[in-house]
C-alpha atoms as a PDB file:
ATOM      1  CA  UNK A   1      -3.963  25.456  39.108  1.00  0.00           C
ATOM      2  CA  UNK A   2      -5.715  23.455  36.321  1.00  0.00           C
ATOM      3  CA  UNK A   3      -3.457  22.768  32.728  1.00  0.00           C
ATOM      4  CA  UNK A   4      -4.926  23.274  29.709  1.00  0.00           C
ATOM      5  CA  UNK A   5      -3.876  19.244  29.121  1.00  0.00           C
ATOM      6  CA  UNK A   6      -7.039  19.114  32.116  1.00  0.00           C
ATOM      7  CA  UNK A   7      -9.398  20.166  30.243  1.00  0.00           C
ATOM      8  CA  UNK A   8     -11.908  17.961  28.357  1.00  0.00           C
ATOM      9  CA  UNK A   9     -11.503  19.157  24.966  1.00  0.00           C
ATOM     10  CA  UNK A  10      -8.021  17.685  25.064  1.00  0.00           C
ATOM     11  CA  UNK A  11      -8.596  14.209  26.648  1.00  0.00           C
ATOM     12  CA  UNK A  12      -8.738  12.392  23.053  1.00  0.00           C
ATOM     13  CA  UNK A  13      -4.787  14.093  22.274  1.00  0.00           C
ATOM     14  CA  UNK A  14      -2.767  12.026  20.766  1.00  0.00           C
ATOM     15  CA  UNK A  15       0.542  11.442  23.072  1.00  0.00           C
ATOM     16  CA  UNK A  16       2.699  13.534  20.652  1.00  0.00           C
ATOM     17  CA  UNK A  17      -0.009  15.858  20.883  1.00  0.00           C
ATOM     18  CA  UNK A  18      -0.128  16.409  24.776  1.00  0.00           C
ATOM     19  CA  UNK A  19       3.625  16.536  24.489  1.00  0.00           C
ATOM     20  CA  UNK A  20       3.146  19.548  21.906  1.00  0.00           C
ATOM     21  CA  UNK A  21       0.573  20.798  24.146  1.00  0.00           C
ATOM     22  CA  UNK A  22       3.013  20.892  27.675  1.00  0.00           C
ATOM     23  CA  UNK A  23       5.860  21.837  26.403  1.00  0.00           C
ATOM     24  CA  UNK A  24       5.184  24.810  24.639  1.00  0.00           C
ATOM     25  CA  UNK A  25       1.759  26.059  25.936  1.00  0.00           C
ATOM     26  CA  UNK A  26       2.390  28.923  28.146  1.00  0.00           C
ATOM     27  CA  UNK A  27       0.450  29.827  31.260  1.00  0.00           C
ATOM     28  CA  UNK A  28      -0.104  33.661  32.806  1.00  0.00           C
ATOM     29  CA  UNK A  29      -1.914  35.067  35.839  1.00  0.00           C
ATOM     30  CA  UNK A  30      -3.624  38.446  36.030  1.00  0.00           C
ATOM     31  CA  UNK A  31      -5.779  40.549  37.984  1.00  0.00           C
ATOM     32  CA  UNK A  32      -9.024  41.597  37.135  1.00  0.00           C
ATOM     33  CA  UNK A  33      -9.378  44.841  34.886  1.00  0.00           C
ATOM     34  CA  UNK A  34      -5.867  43.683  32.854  1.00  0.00           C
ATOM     35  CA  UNK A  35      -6.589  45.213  29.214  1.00  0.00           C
ATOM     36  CA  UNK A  36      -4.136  41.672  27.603  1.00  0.00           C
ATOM     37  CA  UNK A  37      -5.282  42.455  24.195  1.00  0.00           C
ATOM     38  CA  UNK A  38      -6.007  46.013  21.996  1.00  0.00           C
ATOM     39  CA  UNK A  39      -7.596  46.603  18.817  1.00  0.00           C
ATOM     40  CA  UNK A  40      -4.855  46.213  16.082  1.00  0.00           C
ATOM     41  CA  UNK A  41      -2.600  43.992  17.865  1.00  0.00           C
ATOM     42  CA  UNK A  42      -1.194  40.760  16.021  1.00  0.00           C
ATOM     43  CA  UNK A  43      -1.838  37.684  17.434  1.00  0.00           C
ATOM     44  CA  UNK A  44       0.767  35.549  18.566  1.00  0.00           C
ATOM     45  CA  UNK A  45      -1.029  32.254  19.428  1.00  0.00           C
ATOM     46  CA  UNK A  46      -4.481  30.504  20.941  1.00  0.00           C
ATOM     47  CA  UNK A  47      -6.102  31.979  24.280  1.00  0.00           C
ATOM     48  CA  UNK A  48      -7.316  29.618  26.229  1.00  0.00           C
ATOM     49  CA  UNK A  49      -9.034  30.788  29.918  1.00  0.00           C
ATOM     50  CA  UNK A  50      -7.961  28.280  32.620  1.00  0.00           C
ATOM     51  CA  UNK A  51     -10.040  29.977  35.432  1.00  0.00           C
ATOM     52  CA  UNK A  52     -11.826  33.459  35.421  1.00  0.00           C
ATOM     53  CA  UNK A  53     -13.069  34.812  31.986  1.00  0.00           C
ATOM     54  CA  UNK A  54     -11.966  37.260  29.724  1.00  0.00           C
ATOM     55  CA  UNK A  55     -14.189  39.789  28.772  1.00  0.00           C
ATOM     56  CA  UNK A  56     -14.079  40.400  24.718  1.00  0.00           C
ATOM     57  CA  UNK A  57     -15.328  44.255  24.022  1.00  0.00           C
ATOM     58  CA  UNK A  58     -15.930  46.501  21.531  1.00  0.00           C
ATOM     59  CA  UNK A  59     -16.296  50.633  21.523  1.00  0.00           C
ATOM     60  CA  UNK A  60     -19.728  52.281  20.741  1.00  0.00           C
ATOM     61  CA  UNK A  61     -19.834  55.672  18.862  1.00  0.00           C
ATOM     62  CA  UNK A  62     -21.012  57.566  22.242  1.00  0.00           C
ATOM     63  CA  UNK A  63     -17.745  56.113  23.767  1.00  0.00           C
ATOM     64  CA  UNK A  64     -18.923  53.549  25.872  1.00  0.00           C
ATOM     65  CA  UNK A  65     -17.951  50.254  25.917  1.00  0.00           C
ATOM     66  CA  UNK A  66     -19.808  47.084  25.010  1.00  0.00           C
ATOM     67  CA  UNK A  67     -19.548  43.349  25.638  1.00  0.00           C
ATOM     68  CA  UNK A  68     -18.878  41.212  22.704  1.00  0.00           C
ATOM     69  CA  UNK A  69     -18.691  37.820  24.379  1.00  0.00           C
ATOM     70  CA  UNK A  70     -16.864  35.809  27.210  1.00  0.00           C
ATOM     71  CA  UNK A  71     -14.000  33.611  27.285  1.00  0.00           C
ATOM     72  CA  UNK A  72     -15.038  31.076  30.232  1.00  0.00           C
ATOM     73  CA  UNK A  73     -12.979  28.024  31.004  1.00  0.00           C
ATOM     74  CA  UNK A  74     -12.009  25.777  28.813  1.00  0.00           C
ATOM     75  CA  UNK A  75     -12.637  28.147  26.207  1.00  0.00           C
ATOM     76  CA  UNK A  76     -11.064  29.633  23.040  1.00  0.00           C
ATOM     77  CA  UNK A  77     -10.913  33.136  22.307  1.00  0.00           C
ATOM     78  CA  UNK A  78     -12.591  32.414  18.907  1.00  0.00           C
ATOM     79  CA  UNK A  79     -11.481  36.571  17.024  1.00  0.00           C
ATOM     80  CA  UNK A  80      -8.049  35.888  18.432  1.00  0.00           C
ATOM     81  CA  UNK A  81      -7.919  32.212  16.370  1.00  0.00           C
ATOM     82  CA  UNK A  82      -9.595  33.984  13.503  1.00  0.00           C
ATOM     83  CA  UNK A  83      -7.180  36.837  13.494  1.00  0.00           C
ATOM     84  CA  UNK A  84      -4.223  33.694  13.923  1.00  0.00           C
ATOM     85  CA  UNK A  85      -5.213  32.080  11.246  1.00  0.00           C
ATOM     86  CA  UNK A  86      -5.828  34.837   8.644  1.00  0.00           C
ATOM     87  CA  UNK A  87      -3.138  36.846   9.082  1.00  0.00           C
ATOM     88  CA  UNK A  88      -5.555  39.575  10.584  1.00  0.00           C
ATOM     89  CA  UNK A  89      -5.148  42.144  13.261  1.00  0.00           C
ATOM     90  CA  UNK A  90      -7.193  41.514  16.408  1.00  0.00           C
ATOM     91  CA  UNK A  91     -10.295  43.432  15.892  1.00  0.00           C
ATOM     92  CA  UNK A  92     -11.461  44.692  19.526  1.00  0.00           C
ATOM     93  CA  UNK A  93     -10.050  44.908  23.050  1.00  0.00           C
ATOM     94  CA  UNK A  94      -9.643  42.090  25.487  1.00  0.00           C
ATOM     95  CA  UNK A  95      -9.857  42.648  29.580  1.00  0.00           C
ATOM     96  CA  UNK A  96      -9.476  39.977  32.451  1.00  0.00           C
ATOM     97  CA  UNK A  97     -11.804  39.589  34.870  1.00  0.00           C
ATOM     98  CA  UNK A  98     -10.810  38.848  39.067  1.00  0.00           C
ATOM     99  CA  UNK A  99      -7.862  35.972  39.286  1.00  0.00           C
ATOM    100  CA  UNK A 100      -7.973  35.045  35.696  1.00  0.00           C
ATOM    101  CA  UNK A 101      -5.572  32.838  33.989  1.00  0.00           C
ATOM    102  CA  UNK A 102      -4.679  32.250  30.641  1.00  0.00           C
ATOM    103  CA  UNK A 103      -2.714  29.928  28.400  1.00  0.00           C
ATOM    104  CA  UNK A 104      -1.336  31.045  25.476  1.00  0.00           C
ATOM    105  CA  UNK A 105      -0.528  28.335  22.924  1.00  0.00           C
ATOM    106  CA  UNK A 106       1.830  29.739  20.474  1.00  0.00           C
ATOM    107  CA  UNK A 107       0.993  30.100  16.501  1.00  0.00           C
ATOM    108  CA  UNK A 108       2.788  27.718  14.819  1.00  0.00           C
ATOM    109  CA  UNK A 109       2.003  24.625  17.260  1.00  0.00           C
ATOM    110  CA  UNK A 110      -1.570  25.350  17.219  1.00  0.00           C
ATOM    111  CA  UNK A 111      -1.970  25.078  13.601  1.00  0.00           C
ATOM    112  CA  UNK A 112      -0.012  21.809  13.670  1.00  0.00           C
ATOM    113  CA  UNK A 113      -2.667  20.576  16.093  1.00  0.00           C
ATOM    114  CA  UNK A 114      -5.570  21.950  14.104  1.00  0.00           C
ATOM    115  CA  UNK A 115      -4.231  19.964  11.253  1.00  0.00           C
ATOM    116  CA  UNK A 116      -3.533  16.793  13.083  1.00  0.00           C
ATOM    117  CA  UNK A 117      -5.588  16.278  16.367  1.00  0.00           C
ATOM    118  CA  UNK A 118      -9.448  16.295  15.340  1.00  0.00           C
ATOM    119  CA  UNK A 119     -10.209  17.026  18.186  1.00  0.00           C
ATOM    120  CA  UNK A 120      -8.449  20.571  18.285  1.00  0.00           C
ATOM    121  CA  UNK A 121     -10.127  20.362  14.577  1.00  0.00           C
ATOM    122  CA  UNK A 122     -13.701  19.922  16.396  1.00  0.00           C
ATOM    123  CA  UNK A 123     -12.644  22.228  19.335  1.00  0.00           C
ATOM    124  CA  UNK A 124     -12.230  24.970  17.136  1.00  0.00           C
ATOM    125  CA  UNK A 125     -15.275  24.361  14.896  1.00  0.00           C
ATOM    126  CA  UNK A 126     -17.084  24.057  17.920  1.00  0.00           C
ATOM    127  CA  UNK A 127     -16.336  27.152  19.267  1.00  0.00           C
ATOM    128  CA  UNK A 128     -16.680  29.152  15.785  1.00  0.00           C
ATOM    129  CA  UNK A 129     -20.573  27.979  15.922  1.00  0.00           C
ATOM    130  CA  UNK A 130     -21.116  28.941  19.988  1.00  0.00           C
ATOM    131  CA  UNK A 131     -19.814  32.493  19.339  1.00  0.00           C
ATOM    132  CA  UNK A 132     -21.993  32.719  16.038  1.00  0.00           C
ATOM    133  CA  UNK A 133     -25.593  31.906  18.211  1.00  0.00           C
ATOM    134  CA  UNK A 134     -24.115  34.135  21.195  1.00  0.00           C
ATOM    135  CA  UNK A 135     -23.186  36.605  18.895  1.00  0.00           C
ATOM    136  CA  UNK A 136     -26.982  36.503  16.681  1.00  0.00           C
ATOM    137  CA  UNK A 137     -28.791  35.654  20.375  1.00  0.00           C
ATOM    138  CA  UNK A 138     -27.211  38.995  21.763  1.00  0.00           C
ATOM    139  CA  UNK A 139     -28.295  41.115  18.744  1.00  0.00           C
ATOM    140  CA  UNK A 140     -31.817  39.516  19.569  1.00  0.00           C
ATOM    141  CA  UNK A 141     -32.087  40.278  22.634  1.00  0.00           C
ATOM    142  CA  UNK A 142     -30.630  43.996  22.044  1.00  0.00           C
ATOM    143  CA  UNK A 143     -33.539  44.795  19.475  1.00  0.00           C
ATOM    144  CA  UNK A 144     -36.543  42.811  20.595  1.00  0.00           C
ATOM    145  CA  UNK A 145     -36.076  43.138  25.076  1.00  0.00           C
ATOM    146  CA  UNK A 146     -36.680  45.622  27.480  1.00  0.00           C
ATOM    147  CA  UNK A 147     -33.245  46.235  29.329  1.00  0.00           C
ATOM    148  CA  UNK A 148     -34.667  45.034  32.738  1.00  0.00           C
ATOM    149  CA  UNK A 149     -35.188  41.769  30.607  1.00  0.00           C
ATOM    150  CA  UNK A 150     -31.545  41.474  29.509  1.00  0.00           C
ATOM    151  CA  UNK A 151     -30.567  42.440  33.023  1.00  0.00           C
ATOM    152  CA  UNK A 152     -32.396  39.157  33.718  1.00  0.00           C
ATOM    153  CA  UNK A 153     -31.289  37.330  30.961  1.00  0.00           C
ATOM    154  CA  UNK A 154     -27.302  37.883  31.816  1.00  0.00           C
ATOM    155  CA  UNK A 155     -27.730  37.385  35.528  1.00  0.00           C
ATOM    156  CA  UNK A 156     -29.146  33.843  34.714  1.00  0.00           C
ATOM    157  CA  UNK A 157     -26.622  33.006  32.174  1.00  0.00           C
ATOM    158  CA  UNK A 158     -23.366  34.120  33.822  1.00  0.00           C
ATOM    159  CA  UNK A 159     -24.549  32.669  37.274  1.00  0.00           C
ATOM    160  CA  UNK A 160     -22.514  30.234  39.283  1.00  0.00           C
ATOM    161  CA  UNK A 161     -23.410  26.789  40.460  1.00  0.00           C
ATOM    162  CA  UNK A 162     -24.234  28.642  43.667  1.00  0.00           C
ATOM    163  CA  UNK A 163     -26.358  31.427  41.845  1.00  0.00           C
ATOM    164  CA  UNK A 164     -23.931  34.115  42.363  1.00  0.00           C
ATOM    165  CA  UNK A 165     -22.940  36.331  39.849  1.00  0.00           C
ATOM    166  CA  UNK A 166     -19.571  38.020  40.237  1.00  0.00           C
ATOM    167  CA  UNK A 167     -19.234  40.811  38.297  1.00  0.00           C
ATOM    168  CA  UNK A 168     -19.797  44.679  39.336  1.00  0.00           C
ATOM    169  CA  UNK A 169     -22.560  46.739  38.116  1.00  0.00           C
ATOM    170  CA  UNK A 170     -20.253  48.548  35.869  1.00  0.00           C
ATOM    171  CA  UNK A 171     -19.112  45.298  34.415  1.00  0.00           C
ATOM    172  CA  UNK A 172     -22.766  44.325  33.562  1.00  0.00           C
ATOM    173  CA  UNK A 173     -23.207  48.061  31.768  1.00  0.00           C
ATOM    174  CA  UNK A 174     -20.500  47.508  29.649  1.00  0.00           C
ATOM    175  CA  UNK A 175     -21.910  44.065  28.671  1.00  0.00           C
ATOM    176  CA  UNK A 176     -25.255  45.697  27.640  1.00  0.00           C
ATOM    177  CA  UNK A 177     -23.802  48.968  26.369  1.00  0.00           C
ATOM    178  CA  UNK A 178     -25.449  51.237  28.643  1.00  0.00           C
ATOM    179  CA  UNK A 179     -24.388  53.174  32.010  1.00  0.00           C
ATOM    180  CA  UNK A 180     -23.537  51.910  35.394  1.00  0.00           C
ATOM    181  CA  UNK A 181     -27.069  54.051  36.967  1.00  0.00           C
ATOM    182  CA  UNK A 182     -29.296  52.809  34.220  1.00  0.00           C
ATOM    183  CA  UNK A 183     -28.424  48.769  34.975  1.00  0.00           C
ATOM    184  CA  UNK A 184     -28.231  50.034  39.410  1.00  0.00           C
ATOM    185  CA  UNK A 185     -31.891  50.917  38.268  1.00  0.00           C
ATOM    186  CA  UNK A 186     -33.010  47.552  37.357  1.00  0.00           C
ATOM    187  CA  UNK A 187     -31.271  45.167  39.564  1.00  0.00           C
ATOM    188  CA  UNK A 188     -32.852  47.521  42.160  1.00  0.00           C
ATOM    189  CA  UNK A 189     -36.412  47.043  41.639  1.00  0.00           C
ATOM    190  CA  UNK A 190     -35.530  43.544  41.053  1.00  0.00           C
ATOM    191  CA  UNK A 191     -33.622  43.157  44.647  1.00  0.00           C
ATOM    192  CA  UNK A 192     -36.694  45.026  45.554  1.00  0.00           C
ATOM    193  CA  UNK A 193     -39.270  42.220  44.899  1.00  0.00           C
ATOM    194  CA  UNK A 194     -36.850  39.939  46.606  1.00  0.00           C
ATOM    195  CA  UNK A 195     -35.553  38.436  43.382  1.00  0.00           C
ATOM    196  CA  UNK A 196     -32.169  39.051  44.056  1.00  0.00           C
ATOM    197  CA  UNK A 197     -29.555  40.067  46.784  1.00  0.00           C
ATOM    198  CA  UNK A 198     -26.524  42.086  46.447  1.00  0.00           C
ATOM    199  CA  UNK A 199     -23.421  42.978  48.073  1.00  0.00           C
ATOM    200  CA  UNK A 200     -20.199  44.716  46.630  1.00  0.00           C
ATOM    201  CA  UNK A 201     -19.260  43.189  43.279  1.00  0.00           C
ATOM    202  CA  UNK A 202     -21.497  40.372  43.272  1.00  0.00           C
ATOM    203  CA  UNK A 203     -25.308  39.674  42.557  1.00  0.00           C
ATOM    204  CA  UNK A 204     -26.712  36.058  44.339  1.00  0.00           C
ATOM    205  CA  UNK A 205     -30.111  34.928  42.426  1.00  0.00           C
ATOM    206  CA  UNK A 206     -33.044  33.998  45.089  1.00  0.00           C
ATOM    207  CA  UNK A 207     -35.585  33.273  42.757  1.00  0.00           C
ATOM    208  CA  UNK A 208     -34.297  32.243  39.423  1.00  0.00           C
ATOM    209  CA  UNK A 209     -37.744  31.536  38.385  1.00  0.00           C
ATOM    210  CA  UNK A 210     -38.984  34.683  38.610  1.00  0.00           C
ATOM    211  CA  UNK A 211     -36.232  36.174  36.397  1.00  0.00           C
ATOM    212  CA  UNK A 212     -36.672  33.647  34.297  1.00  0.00           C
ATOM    213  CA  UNK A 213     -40.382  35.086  33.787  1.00  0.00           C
ATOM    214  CA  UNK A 214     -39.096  38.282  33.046  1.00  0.00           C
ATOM    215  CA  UNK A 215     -36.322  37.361  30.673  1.00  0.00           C
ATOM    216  CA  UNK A 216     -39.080  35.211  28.599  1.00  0.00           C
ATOM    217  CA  UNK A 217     -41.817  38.029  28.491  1.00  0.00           C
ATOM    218  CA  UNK A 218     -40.226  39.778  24.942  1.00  0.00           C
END
């Protein structure tokens, strides 16, 4: 299993700082569905997703559920650094997705790589402006695209290298805040015109172009 010393973001550490780093960051394994995080909770120190994602979510009035952003590897979970260091409590709910691990770098070391590894400095920076344009593109897309169109737009985005898309239809509701039959209706028509193919739990993309089309047509 990968470190989070692997990772790219951390090649320029300094050699105190990959000490820092090993010794104390702390790695866990979970199956898929694992609620890790509620709203309310204090944070204890830096998620970082080694393989899988974590799914950040939020609760709508109606009661359903709705995707705030991913944590993909490599990544920060950028609320649970906010709520670290501000003293706040976490401010939604955070769920694993299928054989996803996590490493949990612990308060007090983080912040004493923040303030002396730039690069943890530009990591973090980094990541603050990502979630900002996923955050304002979402909210775009929510208020100026058809549903079949974000349908389109998340199957493209959250594809593989191999075009598949691993994530239940459910799992793609909750993302757009809507219901399981409402998103089944969609990737239907769309499996339909030979667009897509699907099996249990996964969607694989046959013609990316012509979702592409559809995702661009707001």
């Amino acid at each position: 299993m990968r470190e989070l010393g692997d990772f790219a973001a951390f090649n320029s550490l300094s050699q105190e700082g990959r000490r820092l780093l090993k010794q104390n960051a702390v790695n866990f394994r979970y199956a898929a569905g694992k609620t890790i995080v509620e709203k309310g909770n204090r944070i204890s120190g830096a998620y970082f997703v080694l393989s899988g994602h974590l799914r950040v979510f939020t609760l709508l009035p109606d009661g359903k559920d709705a995707t705030l952003y991913f944590v993909t590897p490599g990544e920060p979970c950028i609320l649970a650094l906010n709520s670290l260091f501000n003293d706040l409590l976490y401010p939604a709910w955070v769920r694993t997705g299928p054989d996803t691990n996590v490493a949990v770098v612990p308060g007090r070391v983080y912040r004493t790589l923040f303030e002396s590894e730039s690069a943890v400095r530009d990591l973090t920076i980094g990541a603050l402006s990502t979630l900002v344009f996923r955050l304002m593109s979402e909210l775009d897309q929510v208020h100026s695209c058809t549903l079949e169109q974000r349908v389109a737009s998340f199957l493209l985005v959250h594809a593989s290298g191999q075009r598949v898309v691993r994530q239940t239809q459910q799992e793609i509701a909750g993302h757009m805040g809507t219901s399981r039959e409402v998103v089944a209706r969609s990737i239907s028509r769309m499996s339909a015109r030979g667009w897509i193919a699907t099996r249990r739990g996964e969607v694989t993309i046959l013609r990316p172009a012509a979702l592409a089309k559809l995702a661009q047509e707001a």
